[in-house]
Protein backbone atom coordinates (compact mmCIF):
# COMPACT_ATOMS: atom_id res chain seq x y z
CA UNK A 1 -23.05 -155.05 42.50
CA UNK A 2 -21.02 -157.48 40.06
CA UNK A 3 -23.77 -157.83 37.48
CA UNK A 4 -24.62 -153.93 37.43
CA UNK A 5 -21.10 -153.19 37.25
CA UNK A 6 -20.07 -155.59 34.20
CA UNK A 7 -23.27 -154.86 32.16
CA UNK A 8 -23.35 -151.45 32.07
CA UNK A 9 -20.72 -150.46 29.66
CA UNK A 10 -22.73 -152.30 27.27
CA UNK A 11 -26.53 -151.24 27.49
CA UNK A 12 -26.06 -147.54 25.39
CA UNK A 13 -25.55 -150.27 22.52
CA UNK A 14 -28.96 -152.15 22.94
CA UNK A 15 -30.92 -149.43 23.38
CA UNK A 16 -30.54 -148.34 27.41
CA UNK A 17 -29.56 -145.63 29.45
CA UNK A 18 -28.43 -147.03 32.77
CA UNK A 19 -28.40 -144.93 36.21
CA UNK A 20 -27.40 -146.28 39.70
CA UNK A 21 -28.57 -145.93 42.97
CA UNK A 22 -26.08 -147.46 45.49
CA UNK A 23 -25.00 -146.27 49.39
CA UNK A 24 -21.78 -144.41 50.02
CA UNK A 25 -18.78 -147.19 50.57
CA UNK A 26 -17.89 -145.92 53.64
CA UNK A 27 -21.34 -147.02 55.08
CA UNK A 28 -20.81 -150.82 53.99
CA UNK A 29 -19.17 -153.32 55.91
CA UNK A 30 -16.80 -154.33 53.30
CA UNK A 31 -13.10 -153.17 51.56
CA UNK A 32 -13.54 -150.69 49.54
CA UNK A 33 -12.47 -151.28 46.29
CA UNK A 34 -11.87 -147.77 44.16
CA UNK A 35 -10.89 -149.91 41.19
CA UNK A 36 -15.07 -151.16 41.12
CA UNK A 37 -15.66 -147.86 40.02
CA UNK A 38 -12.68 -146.93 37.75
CA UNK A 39 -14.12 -149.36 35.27
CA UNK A 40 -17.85 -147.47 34.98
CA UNK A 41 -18.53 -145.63 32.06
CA UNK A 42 -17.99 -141.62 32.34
CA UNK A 43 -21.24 -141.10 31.31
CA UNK A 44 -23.58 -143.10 33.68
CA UNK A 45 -24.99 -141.62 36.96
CA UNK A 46 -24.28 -142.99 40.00
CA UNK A 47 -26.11 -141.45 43.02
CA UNK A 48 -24.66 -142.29 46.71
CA UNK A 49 -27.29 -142.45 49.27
CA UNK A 50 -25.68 -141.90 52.71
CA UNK A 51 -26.80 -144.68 55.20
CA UNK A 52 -26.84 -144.88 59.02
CA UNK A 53 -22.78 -144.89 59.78
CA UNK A 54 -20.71 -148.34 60.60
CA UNK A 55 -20.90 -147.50 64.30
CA UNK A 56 -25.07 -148.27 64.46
CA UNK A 57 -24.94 -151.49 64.13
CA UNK A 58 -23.47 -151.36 67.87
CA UNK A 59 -27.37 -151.29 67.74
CA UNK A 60 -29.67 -154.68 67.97
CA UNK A 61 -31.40 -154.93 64.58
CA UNK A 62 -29.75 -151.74 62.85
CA UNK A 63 -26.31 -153.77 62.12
CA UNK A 64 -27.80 -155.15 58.63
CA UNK A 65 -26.98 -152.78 55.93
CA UNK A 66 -31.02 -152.83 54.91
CA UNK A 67 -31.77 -151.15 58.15
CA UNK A 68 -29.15 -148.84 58.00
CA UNK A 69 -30.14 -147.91 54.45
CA UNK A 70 -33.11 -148.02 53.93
CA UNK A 71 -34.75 -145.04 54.66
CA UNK A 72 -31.69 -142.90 52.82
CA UNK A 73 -32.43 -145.19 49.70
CA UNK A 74 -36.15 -144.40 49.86
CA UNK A 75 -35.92 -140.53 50.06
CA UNK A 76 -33.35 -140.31 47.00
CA UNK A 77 -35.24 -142.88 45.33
CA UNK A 78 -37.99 -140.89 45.55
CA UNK A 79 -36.54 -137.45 44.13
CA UNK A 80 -35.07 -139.70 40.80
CA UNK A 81 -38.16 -141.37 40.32
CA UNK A 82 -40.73 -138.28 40.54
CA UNK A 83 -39.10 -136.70 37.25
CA UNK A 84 -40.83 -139.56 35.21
CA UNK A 85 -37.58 -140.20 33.35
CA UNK A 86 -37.29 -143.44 34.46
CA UNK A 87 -39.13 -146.93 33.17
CA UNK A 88 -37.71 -149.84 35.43
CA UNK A 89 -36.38 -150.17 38.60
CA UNK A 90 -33.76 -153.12 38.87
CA UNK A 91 -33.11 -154.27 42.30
CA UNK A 92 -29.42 -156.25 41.88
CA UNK A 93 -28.61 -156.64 45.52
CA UNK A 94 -28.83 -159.38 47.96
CA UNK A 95 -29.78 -157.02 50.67
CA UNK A 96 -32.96 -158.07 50.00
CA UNK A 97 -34.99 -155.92 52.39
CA UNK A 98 -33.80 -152.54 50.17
CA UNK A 99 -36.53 -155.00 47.52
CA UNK A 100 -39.42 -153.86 49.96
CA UNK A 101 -38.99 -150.32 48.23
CA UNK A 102 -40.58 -151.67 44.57
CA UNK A 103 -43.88 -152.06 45.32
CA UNK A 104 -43.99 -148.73 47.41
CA UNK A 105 -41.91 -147.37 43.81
CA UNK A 106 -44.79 -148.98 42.03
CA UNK A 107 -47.73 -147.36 43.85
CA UNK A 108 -46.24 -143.91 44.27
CA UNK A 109 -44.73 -143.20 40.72
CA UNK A 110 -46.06 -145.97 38.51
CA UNK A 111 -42.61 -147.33 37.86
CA UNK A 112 -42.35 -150.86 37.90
CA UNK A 113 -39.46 -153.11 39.19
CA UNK A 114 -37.79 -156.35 38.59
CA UNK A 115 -35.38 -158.34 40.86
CA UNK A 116 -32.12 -160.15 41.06
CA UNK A 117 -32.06 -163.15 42.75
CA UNK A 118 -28.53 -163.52 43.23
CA UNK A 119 -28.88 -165.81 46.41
CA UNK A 120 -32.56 -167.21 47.54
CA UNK A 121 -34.56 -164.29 49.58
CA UNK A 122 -35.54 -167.44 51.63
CA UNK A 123 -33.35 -170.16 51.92
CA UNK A 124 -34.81 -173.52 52.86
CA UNK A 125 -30.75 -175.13 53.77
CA UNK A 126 -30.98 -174.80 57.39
CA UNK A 127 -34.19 -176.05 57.39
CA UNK A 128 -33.39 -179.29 55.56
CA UNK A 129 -29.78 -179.49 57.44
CA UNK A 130 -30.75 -178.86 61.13
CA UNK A 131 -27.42 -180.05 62.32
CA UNK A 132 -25.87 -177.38 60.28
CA UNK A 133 -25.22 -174.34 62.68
CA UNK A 134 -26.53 -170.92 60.35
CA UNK A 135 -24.20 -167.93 60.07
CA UNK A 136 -24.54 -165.23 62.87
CA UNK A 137 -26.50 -168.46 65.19
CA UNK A 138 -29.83 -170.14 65.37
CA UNK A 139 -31.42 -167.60 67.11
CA UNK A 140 -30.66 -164.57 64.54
CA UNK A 141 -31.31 -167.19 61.84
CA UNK A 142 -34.57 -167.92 63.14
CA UNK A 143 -35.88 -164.41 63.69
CA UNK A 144 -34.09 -163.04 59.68
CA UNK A 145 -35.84 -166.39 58.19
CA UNK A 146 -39.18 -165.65 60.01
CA UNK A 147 -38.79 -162.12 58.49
CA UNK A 148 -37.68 -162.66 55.25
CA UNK A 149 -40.66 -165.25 54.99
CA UNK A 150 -43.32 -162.41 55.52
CA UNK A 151 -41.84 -159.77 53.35
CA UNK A 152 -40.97 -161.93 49.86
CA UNK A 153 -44.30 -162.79 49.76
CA UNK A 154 -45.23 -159.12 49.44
CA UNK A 155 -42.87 -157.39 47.11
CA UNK A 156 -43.35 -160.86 44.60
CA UNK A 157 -47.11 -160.03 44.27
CA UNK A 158 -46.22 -156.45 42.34
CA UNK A 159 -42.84 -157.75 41.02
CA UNK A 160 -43.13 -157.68 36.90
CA UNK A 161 -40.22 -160.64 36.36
CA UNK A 162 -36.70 -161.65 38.37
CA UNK A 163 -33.20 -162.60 36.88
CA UNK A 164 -31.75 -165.83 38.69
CA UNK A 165 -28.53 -167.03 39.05
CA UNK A 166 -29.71 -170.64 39.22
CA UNK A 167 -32.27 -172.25 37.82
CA UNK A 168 -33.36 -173.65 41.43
CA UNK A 169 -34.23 -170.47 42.60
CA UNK A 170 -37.59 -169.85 40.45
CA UNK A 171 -38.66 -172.76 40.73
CA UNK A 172 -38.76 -172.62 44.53
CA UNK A 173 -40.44 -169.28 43.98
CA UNK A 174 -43.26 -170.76 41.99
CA UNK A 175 -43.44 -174.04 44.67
CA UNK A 176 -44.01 -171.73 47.23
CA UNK A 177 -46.02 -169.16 46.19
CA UNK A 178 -48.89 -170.16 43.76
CA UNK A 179 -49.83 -166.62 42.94
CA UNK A 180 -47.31 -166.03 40.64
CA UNK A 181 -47.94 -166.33 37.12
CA UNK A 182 -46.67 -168.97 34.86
CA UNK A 183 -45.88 -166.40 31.91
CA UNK A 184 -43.61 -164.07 34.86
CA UNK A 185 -40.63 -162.89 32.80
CA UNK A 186 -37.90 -165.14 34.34
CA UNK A 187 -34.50 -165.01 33.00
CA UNK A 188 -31.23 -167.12 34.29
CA UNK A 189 -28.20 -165.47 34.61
CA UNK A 190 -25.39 -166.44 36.25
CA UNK A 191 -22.90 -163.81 36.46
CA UNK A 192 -21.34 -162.65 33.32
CA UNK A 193 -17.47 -163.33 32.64
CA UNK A 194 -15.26 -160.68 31.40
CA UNK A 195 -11.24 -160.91 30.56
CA UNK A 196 -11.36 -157.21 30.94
CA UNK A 197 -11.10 -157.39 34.13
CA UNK A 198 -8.19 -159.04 34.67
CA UNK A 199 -6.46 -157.28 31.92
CA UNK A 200 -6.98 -153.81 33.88
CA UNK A 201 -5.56 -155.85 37.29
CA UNK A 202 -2.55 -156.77 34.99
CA UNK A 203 -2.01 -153.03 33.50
CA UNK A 204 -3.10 -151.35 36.89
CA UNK A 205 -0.06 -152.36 39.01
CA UNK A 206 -2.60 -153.95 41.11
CA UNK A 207 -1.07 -155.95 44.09
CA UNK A 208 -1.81 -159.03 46.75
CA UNK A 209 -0.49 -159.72 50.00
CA UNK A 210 -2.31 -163.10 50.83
CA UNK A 211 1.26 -164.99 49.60
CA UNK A 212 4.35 -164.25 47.56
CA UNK A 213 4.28 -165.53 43.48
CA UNK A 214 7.57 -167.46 43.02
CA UNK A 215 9.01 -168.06 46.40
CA UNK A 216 9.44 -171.65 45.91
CA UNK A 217 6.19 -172.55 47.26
CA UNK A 218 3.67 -174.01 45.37
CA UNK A 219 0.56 -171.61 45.91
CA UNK A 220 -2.94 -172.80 45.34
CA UNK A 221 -5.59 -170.72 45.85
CA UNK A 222 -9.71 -170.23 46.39
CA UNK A 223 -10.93 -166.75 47.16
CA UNK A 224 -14.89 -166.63 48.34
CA UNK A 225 -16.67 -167.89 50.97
CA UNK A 226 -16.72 -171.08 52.49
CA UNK A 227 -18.36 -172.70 55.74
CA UNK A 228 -20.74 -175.66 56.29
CA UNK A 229 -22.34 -175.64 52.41
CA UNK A 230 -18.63 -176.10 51.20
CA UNK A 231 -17.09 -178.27 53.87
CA UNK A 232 -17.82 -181.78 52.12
CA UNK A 233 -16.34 -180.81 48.84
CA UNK A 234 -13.58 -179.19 51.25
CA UNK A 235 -12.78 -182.42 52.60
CA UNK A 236 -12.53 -184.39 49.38
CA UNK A 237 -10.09 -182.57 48.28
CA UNK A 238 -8.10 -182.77 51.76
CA UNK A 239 -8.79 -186.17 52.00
CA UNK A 240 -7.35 -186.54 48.60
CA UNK A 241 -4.25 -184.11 49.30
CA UNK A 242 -3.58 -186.52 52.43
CA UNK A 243 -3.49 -189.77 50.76
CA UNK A 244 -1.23 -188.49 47.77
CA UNK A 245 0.95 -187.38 50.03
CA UNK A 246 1.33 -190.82 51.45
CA UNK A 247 2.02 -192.07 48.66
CA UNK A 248 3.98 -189.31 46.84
CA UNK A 249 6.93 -188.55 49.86
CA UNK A 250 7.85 -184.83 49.26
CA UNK A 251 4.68 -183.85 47.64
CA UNK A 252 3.35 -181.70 50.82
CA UNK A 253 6.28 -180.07 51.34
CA UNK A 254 6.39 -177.09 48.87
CA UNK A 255 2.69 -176.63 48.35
CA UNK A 256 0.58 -173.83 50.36
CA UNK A 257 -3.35 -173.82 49.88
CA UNK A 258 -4.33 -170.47 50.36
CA UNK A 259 -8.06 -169.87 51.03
CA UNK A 260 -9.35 -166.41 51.06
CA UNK A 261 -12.73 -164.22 52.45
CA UNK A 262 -13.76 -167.85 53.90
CA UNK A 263 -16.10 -165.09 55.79
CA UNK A 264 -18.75 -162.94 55.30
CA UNK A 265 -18.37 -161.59 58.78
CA UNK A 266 -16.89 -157.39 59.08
CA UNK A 267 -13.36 -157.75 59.19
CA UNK A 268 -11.72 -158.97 61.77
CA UNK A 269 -14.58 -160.79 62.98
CA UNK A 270 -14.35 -163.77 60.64
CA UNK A 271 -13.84 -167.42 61.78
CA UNK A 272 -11.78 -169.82 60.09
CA UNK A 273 -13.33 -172.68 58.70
CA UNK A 274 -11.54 -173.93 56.68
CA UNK A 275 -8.06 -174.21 58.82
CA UNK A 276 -10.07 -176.87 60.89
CA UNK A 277 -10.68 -179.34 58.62
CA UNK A 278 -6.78 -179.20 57.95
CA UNK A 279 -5.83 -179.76 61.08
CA UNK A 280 -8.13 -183.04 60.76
CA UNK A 281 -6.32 -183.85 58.00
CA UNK A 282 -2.99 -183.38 59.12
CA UNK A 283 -2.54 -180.37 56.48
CA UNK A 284 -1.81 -177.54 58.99
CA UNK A 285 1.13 -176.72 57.32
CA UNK A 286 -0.01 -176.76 54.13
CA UNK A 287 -3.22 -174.80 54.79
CA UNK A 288 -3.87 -171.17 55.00
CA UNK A 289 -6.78 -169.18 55.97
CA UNK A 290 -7.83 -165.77 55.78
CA UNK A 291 -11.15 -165.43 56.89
CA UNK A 292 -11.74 -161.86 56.11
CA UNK A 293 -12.70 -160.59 52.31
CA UNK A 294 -10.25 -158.54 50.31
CA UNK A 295 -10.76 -156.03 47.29
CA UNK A 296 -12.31 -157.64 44.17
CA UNK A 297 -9.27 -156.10 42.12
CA UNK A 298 -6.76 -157.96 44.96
CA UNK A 299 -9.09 -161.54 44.46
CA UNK A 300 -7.75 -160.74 40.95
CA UNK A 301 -4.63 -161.05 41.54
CA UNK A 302 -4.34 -163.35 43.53
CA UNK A 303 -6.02 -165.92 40.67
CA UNK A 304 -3.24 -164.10 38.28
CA UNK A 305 -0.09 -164.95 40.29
CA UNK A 306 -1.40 -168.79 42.13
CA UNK A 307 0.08 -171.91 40.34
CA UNK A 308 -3.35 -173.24 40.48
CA UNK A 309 -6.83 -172.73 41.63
CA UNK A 310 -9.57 -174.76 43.42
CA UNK A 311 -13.24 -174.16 43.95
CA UNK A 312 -15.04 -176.20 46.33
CA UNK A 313 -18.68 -175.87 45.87
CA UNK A 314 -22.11 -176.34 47.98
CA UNK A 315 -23.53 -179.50 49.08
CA UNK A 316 -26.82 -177.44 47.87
CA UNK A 317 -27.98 -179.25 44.54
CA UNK A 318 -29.53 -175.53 43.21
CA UNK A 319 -26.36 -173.54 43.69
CA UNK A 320 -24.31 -171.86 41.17
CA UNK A 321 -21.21 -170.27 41.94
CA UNK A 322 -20.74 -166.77 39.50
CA UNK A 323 -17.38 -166.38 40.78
CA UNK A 324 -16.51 -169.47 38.27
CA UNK A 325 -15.88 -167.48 35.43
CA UNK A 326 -12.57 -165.39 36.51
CA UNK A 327 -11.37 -168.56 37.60
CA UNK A 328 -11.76 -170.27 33.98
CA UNK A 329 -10.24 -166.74 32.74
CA UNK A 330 -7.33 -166.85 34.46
CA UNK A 331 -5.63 -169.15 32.41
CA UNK A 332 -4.71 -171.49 35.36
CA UNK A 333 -4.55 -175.18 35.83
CA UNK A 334 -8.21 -175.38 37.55
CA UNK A 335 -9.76 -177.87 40.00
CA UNK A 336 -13.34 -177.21 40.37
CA UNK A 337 -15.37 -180.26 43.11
CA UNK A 338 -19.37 -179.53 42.83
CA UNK A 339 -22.45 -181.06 43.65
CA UNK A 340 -23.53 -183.08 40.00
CA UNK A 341 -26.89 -180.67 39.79
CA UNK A 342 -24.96 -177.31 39.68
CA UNK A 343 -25.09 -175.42 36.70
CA UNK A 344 -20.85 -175.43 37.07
CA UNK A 345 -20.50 -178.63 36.39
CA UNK A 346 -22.69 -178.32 32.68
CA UNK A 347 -21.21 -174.86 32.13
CA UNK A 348 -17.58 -176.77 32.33
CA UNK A 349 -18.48 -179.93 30.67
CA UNK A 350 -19.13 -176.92 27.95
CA UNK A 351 -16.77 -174.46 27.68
CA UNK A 352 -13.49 -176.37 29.69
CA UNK A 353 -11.04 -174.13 31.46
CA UNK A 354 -10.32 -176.92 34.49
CA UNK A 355 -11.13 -179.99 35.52
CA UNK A 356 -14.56 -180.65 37.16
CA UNK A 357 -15.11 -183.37 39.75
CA UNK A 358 -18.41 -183.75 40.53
CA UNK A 359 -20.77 -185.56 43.64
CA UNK A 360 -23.29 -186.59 44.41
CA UNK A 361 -25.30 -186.55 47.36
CA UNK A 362 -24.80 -188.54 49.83
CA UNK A 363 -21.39 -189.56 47.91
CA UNK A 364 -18.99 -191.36 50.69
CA UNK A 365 -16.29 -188.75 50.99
CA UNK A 366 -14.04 -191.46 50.19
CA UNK A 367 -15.22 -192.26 46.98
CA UNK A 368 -14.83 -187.90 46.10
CA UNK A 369 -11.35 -187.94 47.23
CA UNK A 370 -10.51 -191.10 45.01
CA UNK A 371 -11.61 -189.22 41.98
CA UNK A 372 -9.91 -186.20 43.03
CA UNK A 373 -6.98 -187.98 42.95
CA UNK A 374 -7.09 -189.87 40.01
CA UNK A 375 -8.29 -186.92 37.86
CA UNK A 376 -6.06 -183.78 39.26
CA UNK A 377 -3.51 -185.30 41.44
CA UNK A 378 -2.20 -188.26 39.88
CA UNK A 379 -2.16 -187.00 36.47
CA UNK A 380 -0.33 -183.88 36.88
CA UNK A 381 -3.70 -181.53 35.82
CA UNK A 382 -2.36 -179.36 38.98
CA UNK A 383 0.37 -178.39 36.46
CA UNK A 384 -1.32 -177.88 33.23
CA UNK A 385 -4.15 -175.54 32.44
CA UNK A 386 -7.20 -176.94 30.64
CA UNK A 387 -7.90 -174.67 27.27
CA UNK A 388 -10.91 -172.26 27.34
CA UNK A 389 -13.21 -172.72 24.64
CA UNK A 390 -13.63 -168.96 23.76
CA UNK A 391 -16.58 -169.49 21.02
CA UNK A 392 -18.74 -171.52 23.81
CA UNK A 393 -17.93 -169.19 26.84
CA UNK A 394 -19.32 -165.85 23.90
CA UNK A 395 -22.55 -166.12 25.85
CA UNK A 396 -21.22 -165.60 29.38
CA UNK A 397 -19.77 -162.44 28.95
CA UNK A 398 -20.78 -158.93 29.89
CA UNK A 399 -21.69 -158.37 26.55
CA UNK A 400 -23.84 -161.10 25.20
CA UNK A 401 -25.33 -161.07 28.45
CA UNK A 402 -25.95 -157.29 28.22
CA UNK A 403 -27.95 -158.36 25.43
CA UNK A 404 -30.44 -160.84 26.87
CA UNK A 405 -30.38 -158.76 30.25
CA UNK A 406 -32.13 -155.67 28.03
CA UNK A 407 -34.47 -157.94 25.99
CA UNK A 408 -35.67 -159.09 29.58
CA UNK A 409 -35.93 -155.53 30.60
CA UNK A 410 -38.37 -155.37 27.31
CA UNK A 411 -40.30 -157.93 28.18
CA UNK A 412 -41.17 -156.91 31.88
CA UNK A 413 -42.08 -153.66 30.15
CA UNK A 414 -44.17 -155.73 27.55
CA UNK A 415 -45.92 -157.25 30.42
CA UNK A 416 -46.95 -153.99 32.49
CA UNK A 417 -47.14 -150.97 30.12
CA UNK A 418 -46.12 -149.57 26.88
CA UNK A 419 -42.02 -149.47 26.38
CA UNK A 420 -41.54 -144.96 25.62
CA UNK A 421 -37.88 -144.58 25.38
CA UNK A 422 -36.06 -147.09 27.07
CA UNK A 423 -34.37 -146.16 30.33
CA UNK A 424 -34.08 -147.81 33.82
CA UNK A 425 -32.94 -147.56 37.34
CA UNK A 426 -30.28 -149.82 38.73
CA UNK A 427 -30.58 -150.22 42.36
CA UNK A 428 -27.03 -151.60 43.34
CA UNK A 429 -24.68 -152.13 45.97
């Protein structure tokens, strides 16, 4: 829901009028964060379908929140879009089977619909890294992948144009499906950036309990998920922390590396990743993990009162991590390790805000954890933030990207029917 959220404050100004459809909180398997929806504007509708309860997904194959939802999504769906007030549905989830409703949208009301690819519908990285183990288990893997597989296919043929986060992600669209046409309206956008945000955590009196600012500890921090994608870049930097320590007696001592929501399991269910590979490294006592996800408005925080941050990224060459840009806003001494094809390494090459150590694949992980040290460690960046070029970061932020988010809305129009007044439907979570 963070690119609905961020953008719509901003779309009365180009033109819009922005309503959303989204499913109660207290049906998603996630903290509930009341500060998401302090921040909306007064004036935009936000309709609450109310899915199949927590307690279903006791139930094989109704624990997704797309089964769950689905059919409650559908029916008020149905009721906003038969006034004819609306000109675009926008599907901004990665719950991608709620997608399955735009052609069925399409064909009822003659409303078309555009989608978000946030993550890929289909991802090809356990197929291409069998020895990696898939969230949730081969078996569930292999029946979800085998599913998603039939139903992109079908919602693609009547979708009018998709916003990506990465650049990858269309292209592997247009690879494997050859009915899709060259002119589609495709648009990349990562998520936008905006210092708001963080300025309402600071004004709020909004808290964190993950560790305690200026206890004479050292805190370092990543919130967001982790696992087998991230566990190379993980390791550099352990590998890195290890031999400085070596050779810096004392250095270890102070510091605790905090990482956060390494899970996208319900709470409570999470396993640690992450605490492992310390152990391997002889960092146990430097490490700590907490696998479950907190509030957006605590992740906040916690970038507001660490002494640094890191962000390990994907051994995946197409993926772009979103969550980049409230790191580089927090005014922090950054470390950010990611594969040399991510769009986070050019977007920091541009705009600064931390220090980028790139791989490549098949990089020893020796050769990583060198650099790391030689470019964070041994010079002290840990301690000193890297400036944030404001004028080059203008186009990542809600606004500016309101602005090219509503000229694609135009152009999907363009492509199916004429544009009457413009208005759309946000479907959200």
């Amino acid at each position: 829901m963070q690119r609905a959220r961020m953008v719509l404050p901003y779309l009365r100004e180009q033109g819009w009028e922005g309503a959303v459809l989204a499913v109660e909180p207290a049906q998603v398997a996630a903290p509930v964060d009341p500060w998401l929806a302090d921040g909306l504007p007064a004036d935009v509708p936000v309709h609450r379908a109310a899915a199949l309860g927590l307690g279903w997904g006791r139930i094989p194959g109704l624990g997704t929140l797309t089964f769950r939802a689905l059919g409650a999504l559908r029916r008020m769906g149905d009721e906003l879009l038969k006034t004819g007030r609306f000109d675009l549905v926008y599907f901004s989830t990665t719950q991608f089977g709620v997608h399955t409703l735009g052609p069925r949208w399409l064909r009822k009301f003659g409303v078309p619909f555009a989608m978000d690819y946030q993550d890929p519908w289909v991802n090809d990285y356990y197929r291409q890294h069998p020895a990696v183990v898939p969230p949730g288990g081969r078996l569930k893997y292999a029946v979800t992948d085998r599913l998603n597989r039939w139903m992109e296919p079908r919602v693609l043929r009547y979708c009018t144009g998709i916003t990506s986060v990465s650049a990858a992600y269309p292209r592997q669209l247009l690879r494997r499906y050859p009915f899709l046409p060259s002119v589609w309206p495709v648009e990349i956008l990562p998520f936008p950036g905006d210092g708001c945000d963080l300025r309402r955590v600071e004004q709020g009196g909004i808290l964190q309990t993950m560790f305690t600012p200026g206890d004479g500890h050292r805190h370092w921090v990543y919130v967001g998920a982790s696992g087998p994608m991230m566990a190379f870049a993980v390791r550099g930097i352990f590998s890195a922390l290890r031999e400085h320590g070596n050779n810096q007696p004392g250095f270890l001592d102070d510091l605790r590396l905090h990482f956060v929501g390494t899970s996208y399991a319900a709470a409570g269910r999470g396993r640690n990743t992450v605490g492992p590979l310390a152990v391997d490294y002889g960092l146990a006592a430097v490490v700590r993990e907490h696998p479950d996800r907190i509030p957006y408005s605590e992740t906040l925080r916690c970038l507001l009162d660490a002494d640094a941050l890191i962000v390990p990224g994907s051994d995946d060459p197409g993926y772009t991590a979103s969550k980049i840009y409230p790191y580089l806003l927090s005014r922090k001494p950054l470390l950010a390790v990611f594969h040399e094809q991510s769009s986070v390494v050019s977007l920091m090459r541009a705009v600064g805000g931390g220090v980028c150590v790139p791989f490549r694949t098949g990089e020893p992980e020796e050769s990583l954890a060198s650099r790391i040290r030689s470019e964070w460690l041994e010079t002290a960046q840990w301690q000193r933030p890297v400036p944030l070029d404001r004028t080059a970061f203008a186009p990542h932020t809600a606004g500016e990207q309101a602005k090219v988010l509503c000229r694609f809305f135009e152009r999907c129009l363009a492509s199916t029917r004429p544009a009457a007044r413009l208005r759309f439907q946000l479907s959200s979570f």
